[in-house]
Protein backbone atom coordinates (compact mmCIF):
# COMPACT_ATOMS: atom_id res chain seq x y z
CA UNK A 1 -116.63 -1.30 -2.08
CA UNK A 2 -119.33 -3.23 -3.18
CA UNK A 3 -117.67 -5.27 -6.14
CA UNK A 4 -118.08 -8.82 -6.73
CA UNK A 5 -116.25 -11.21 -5.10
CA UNK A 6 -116.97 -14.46 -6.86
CA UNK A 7 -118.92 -17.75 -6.38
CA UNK A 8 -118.41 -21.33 -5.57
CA UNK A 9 -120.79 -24.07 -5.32
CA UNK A 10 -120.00 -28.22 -4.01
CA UNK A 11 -123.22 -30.11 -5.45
CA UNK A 12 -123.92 -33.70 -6.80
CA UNK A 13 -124.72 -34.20 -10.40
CA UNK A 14 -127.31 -36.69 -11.29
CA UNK A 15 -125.53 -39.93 -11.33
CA UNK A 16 -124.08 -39.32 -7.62
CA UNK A 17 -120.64 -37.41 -8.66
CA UNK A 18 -119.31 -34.76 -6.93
CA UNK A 19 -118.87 -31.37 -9.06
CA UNK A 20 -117.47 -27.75 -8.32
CA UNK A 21 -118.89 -24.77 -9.82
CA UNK A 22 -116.94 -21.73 -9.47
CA UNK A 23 -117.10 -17.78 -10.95
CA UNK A 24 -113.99 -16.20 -10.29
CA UNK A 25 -113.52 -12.52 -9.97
CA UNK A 26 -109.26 -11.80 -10.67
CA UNK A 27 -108.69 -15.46 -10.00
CA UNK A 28 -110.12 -16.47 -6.93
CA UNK A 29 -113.27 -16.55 -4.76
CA UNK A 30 -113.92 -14.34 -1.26
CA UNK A 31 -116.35 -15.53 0.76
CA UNK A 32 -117.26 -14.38 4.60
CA UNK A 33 -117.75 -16.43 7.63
CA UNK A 34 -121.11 -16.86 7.54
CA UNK A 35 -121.00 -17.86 3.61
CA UNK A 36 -118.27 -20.37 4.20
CA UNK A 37 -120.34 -22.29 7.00
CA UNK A 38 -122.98 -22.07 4.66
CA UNK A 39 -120.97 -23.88 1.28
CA UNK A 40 -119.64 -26.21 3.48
CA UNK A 41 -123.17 -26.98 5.97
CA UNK A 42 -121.38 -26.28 9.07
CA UNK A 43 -121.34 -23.88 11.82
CA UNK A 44 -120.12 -20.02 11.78
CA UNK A 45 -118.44 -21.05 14.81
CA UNK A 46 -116.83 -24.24 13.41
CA UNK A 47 -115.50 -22.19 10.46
CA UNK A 48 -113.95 -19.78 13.15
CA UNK A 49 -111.79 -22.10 15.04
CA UNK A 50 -110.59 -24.02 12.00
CA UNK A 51 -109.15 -20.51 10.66
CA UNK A 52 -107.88 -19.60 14.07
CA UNK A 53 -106.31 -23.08 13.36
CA UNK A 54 -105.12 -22.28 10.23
CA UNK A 55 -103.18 -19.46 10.64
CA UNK A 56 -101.88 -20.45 13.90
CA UNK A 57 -100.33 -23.23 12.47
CA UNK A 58 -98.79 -21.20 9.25
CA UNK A 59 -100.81 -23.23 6.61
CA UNK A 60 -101.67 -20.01 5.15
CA UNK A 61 -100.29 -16.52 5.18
CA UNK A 62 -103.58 -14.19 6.80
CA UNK A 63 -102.35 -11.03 4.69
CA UNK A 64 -102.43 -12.62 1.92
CA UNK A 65 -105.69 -14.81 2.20
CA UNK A 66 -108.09 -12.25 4.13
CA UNK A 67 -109.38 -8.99 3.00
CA UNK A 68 -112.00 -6.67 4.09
CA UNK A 69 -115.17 -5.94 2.08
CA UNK A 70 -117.82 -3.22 2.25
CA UNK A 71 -121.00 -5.24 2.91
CA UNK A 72 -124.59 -4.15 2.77
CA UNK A 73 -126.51 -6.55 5.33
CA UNK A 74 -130.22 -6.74 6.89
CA UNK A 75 -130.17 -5.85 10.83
CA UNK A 76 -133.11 -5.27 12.32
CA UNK A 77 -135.32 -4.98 9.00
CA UNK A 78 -133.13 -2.35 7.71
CA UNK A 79 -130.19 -2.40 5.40
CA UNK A 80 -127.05 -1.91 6.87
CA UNK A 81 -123.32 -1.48 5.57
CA UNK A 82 -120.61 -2.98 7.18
CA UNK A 83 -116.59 -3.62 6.06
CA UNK A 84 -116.95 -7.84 6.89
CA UNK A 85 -113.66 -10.13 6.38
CA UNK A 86 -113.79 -11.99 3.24
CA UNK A 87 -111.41 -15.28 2.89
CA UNK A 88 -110.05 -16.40 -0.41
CA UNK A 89 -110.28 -19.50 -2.56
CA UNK A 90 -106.94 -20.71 -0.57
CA UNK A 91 -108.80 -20.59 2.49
CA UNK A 92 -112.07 -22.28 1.15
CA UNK A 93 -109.50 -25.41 -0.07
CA UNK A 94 -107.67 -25.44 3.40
CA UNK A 95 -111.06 -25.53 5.44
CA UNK A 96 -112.44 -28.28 2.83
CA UNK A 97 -109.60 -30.28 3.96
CA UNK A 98 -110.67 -29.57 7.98
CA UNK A 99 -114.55 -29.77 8.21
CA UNK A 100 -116.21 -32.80 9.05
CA UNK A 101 -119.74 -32.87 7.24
CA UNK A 102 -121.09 -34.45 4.19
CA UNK A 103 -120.39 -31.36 1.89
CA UNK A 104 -116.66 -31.18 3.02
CA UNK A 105 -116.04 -35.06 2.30
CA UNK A 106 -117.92 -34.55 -0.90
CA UNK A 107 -115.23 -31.85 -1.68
CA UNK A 108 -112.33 -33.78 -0.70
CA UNK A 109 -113.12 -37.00 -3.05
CA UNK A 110 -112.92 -34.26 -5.60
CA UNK A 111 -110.16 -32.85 -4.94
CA UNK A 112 -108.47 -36.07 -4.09
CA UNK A 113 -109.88 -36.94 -7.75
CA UNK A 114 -108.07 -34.31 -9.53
CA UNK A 115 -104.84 -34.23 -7.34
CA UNK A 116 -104.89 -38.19 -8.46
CA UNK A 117 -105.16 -37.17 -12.26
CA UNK A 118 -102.68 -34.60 -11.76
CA UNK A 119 -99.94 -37.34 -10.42
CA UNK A 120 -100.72 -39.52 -13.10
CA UNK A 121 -100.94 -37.19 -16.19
CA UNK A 122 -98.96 -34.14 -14.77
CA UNK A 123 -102.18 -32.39 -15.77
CA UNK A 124 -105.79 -31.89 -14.53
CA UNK A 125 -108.85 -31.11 -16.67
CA UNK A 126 -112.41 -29.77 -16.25
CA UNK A 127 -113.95 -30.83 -19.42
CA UNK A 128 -117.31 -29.86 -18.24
CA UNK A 129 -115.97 -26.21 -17.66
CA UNK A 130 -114.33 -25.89 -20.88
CA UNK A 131 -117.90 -26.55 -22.41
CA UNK A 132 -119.61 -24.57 -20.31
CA UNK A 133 -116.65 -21.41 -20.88
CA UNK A 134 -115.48 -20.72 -17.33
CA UNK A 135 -118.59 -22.57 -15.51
CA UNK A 136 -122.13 -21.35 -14.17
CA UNK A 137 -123.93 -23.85 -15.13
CA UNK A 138 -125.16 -25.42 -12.36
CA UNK A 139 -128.43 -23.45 -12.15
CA UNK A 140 -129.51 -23.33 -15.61
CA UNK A 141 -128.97 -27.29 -15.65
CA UNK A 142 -131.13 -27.51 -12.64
CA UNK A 143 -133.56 -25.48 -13.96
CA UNK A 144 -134.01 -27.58 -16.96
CA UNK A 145 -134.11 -30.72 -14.43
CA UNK A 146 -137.22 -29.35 -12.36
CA UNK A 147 -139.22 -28.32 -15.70
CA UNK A 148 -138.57 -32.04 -16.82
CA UNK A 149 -140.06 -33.14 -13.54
CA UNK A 150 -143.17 -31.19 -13.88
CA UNK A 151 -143.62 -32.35 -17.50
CA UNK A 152 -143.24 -36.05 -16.35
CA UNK A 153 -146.21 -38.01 -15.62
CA UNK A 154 -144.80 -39.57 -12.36
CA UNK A 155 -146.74 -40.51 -8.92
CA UNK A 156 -147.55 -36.94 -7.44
CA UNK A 157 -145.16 -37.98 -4.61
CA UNK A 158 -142.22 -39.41 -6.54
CA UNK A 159 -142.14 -35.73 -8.36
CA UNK A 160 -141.51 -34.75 -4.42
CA UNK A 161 -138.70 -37.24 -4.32
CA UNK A 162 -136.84 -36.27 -7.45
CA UNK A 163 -136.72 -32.72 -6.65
CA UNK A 164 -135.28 -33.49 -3.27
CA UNK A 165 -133.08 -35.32 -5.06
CA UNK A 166 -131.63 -32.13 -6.95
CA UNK A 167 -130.50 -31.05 -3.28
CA UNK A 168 -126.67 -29.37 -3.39
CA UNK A 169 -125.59 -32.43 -0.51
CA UNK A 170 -128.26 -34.91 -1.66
CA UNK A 171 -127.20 -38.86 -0.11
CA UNK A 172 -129.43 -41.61 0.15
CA UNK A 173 -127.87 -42.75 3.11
CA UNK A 174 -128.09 -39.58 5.02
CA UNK A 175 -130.31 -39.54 8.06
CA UNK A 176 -132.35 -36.99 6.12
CA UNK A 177 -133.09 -38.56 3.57
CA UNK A 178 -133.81 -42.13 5.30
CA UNK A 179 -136.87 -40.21 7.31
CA UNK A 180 -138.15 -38.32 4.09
CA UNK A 181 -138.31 -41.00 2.23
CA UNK A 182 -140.04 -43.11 4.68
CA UNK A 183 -142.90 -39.94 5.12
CA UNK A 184 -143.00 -38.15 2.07
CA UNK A 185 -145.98 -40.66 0.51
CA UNK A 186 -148.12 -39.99 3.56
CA UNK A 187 -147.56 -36.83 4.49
CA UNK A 188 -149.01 -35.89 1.34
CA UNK A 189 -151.92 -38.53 1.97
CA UNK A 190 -152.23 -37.04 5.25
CA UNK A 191 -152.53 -32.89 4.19
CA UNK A 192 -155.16 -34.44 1.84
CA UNK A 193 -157.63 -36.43 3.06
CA UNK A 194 -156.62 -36.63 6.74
CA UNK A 195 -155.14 -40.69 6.88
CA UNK A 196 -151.85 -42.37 5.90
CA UNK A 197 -151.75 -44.27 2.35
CA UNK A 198 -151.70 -47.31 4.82
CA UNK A 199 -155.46 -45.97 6.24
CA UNK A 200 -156.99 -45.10 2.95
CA UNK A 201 -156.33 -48.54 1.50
CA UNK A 202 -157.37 -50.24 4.44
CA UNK A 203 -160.87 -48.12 5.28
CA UNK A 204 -161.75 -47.84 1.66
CA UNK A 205 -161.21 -51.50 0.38
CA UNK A 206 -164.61 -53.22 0.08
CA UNK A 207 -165.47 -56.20 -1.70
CA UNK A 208 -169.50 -55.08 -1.57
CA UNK A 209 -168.59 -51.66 -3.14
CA UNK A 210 -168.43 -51.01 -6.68
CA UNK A 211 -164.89 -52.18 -8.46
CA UNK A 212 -163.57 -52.80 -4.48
CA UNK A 213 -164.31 -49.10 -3.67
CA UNK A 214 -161.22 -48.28 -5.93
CA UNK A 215 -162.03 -44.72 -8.16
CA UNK A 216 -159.24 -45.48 -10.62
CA UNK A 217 -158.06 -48.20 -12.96
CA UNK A 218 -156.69 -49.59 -15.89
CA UNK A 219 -159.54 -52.43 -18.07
CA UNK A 220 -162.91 -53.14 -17.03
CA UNK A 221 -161.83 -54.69 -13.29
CA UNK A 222 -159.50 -53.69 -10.68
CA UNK A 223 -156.27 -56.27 -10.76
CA UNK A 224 -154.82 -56.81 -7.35
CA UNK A 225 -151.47 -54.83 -8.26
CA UNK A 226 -153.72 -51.51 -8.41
CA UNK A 227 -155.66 -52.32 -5.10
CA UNK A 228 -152.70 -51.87 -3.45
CA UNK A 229 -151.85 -48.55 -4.37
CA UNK A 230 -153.51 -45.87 -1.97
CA UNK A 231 -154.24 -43.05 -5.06
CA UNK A 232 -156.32 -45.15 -6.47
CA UNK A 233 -159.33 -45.19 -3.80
CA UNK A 234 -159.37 -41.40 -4.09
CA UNK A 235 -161.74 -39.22 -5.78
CA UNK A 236 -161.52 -36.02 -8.57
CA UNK A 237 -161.33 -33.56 -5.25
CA UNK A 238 -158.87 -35.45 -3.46
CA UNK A 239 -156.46 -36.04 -6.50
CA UNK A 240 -156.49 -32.16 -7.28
CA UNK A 241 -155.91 -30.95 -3.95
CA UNK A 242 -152.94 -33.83 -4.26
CA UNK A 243 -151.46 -32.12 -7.45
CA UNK A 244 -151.75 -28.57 -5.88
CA UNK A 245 -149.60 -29.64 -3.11
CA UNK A 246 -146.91 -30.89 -5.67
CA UNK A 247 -147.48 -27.87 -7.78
CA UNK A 248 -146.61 -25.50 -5.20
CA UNK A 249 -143.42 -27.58 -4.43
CA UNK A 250 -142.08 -27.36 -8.06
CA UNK A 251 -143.21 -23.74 -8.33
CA UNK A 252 -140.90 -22.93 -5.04
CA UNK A 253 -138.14 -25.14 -7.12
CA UNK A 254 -138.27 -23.77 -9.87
CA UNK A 255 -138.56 -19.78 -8.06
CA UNK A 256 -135.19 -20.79 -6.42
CA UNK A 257 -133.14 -22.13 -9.72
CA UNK A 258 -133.93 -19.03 -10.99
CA UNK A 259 -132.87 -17.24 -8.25
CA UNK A 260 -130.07 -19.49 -7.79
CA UNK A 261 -130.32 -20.51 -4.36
CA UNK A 262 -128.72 -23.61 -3.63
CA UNK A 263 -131.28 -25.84 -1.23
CA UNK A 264 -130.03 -28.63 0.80
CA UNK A 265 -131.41 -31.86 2.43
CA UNK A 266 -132.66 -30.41 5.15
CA UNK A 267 -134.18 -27.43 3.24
CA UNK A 268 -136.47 -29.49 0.76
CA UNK A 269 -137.80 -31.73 4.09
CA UNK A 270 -138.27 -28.32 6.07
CA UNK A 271 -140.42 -27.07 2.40
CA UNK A 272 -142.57 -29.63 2.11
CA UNK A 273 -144.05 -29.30 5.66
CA UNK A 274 -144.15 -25.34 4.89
CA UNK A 275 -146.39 -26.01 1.99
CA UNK A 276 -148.48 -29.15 3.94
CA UNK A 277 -149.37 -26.59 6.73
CA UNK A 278 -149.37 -23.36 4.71
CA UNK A 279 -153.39 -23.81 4.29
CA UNK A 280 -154.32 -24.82 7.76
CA UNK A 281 -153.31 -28.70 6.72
CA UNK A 282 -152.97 -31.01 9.55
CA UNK A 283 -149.43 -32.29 9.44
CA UNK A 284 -148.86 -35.57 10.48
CA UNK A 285 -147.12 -36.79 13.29
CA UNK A 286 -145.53 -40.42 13.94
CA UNK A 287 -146.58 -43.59 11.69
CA UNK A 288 -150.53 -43.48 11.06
CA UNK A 289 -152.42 -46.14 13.01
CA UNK A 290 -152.38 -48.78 10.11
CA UNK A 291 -149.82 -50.49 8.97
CA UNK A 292 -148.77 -51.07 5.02
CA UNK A 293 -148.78 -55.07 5.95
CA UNK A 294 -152.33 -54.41 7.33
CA UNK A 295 -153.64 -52.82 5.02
CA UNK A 296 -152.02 -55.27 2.02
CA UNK A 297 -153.77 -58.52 3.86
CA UNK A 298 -156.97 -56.64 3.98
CA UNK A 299 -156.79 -55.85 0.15
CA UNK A 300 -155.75 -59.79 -0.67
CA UNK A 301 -158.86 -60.68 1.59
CA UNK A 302 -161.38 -58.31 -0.22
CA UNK A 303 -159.64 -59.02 -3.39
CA UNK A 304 -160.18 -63.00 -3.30
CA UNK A 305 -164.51 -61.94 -2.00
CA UNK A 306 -164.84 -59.75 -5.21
CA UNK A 307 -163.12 -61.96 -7.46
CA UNK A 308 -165.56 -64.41 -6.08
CA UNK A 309 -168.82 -62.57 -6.89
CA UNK A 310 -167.40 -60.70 -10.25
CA UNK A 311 -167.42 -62.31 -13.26
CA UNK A 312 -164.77 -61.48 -15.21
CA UNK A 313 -164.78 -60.57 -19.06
CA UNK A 314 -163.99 -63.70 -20.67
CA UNK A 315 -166.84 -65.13 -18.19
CA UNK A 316 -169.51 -62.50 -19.68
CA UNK A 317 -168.62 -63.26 -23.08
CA UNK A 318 -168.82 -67.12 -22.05
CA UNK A 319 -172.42 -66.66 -20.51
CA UNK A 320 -173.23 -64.16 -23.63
CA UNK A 321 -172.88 -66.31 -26.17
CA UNK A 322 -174.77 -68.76 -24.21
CA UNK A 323 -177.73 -67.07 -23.58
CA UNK A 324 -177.27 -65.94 -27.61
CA UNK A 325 -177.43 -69.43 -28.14
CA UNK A 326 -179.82 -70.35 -26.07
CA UNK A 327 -182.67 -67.67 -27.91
CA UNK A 328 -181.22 -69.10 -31.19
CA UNK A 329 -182.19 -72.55 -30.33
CA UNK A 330 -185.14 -71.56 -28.72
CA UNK A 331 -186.58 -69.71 -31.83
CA UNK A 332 -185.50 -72.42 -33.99
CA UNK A 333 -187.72 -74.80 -31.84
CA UNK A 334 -190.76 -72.42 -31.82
CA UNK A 335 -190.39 -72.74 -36.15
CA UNK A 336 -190.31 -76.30 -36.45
């Protein structure tokens, strides 16, 4: 028996609200073990005892909420069929309602949601699903969301952040996401050139070097504002290399929409060290040896020499027109 069984995905949309997407197959959705510790990040173990739980305490009937399903399964690098217990969309509620991670309190507010509309209207709605006919798309939305990314023309490292946004359990506040956000920028400055975007600022700066040692800028001088920003010391080589990196982390994004294969905090964080190191990059490890306040008083320093010993435009046209005027009356002299 190898029919379907159904789908069910917890995820946040784009402006932090929880959503449910669900195929049925004859009304409901069955899921293994294995699959439910997966929808809800949690342990196969976990899911066991709160089932155990379940049923012991006659929250749900077993006969009527698990059935057995032939299942064709990878042991040992070879395909192998096996009848596995499958657990039905009753079950998947009741454990919701049990687990303790972010995905199952993301599933309760939901639920809590539409159990409050249903108290206060005697109905509950899916508008969403009724647009979408029955649901399913999640994936096609994300896909669209990771080909707008690519297309923008953000920072090679915020395109890192907003796909790690699209994660199924993404929170700002998570743990996760706290130390990803703090290393994500240098990590990538790291695989690159070898130092932190602290250390590139702060050994590249130099008031004796052309424009401050800076490769890229807006106008005919440097402004302070783009001194500080570490991309802008580095050269043609070291900017491609930086887009390849990012490339290969929307390519794997976009490969999994379209496989649909939900990815999770700690998934996008494990990625982007997979791609760092996939070319024999150093990855980095701890802080860097410079700090950002470091390297921002070094720029102000180097900034306030060059300003110093630059004129700036309004200064060359001043001394222009000068000199212009100085041959003028100099020639008139010579006729008189």
């Amino acid at each position: 028996m190898a029919e379907e069984k159904g789908e069910i995905l917890i995820y946040s949309s784009d402006d932090g609200v929880t959503k449910i997407d669900v195929r049925l197959e004859d009304e409901t959705v069955w899921l293994t073990q294995q699959q439910l510790a997966d929808l809800y990040h949690t342990s196969k173990s976990n899911v066991s005892e709160h089932i155990t739980n379940i049923f012991k305490e006659g929250e749900l009937d077993e006969a009527a909420t698990v059935r057995k399903f032939r299942t064709v399964q990878i042991e040992g690098g070879r395909n192998v069929e096996r009848n596995l217990l499958h657990y039905n969309l009753d079950m998947i509620i009741s454990l919701g309602y049990r687990i303790t991670s972010i995905t199952a309190t993301k599933f309760r507010q939901w639920a809590t949601a539409r159990l409050k509309e249903y108290m206060q209207k005697g109905f509950t709605m899916d508008d969403e699903r009724l647009k979408n006919f029955g649901g399913g798309g999640y994936f096609k939305e994300l896909l669209e969301r990771i080909r707008d990314i690519r297309a923008s023309e953000k920072v090679f490292y915020r395109q890192v952040l907003e796909i790690y946004a699209t994660s199924v359990d993404y929170d700002p506040k998570a743990q996760t996401s706290i130390e990803f956000f703090k290393k994500v920028q240098n990590k990538i400055h790291f695989a690159v050139h070898g130092e932190t975007a602290a250390e590139v600022i702060y050994h590249r700066v130099d008031a004796e070097k052309e424009f401050m040692g800076l490769m890229s800028f807006k106008g005919d001088q440097p402004t302070l504002g783009e001194a500080k920003i570490a991309k802008n010391y580095l050269n043609e080589k070291e900017l491609r290399a930086m887009g390849q990196i990012v490339s290969g982390y929307l390519d794997f994004a976009e490969r999994q929409a379209e496989r649909e294969i939900p990815m999770t905090m700690d998934d996008w964080a494990r990625h982007l060290d997979n791609i760092l190191t996939m070319s024999g990059e150093k990855l980095l490890e701890g802080n860097g040896s410079v700090s950002h306040q470091k390297a921002i008083d070094k720029v102000e320093q180097e900034y306030k020499k060059y300003q110093a010993k630059t004129l700036s435009s309004v200064e060359k046209d001043y001394l222009e027109t000068i000199e212009s005027l100085g041959k003028i009356e100099r020639k008139g002299s010579k006729h008189s």
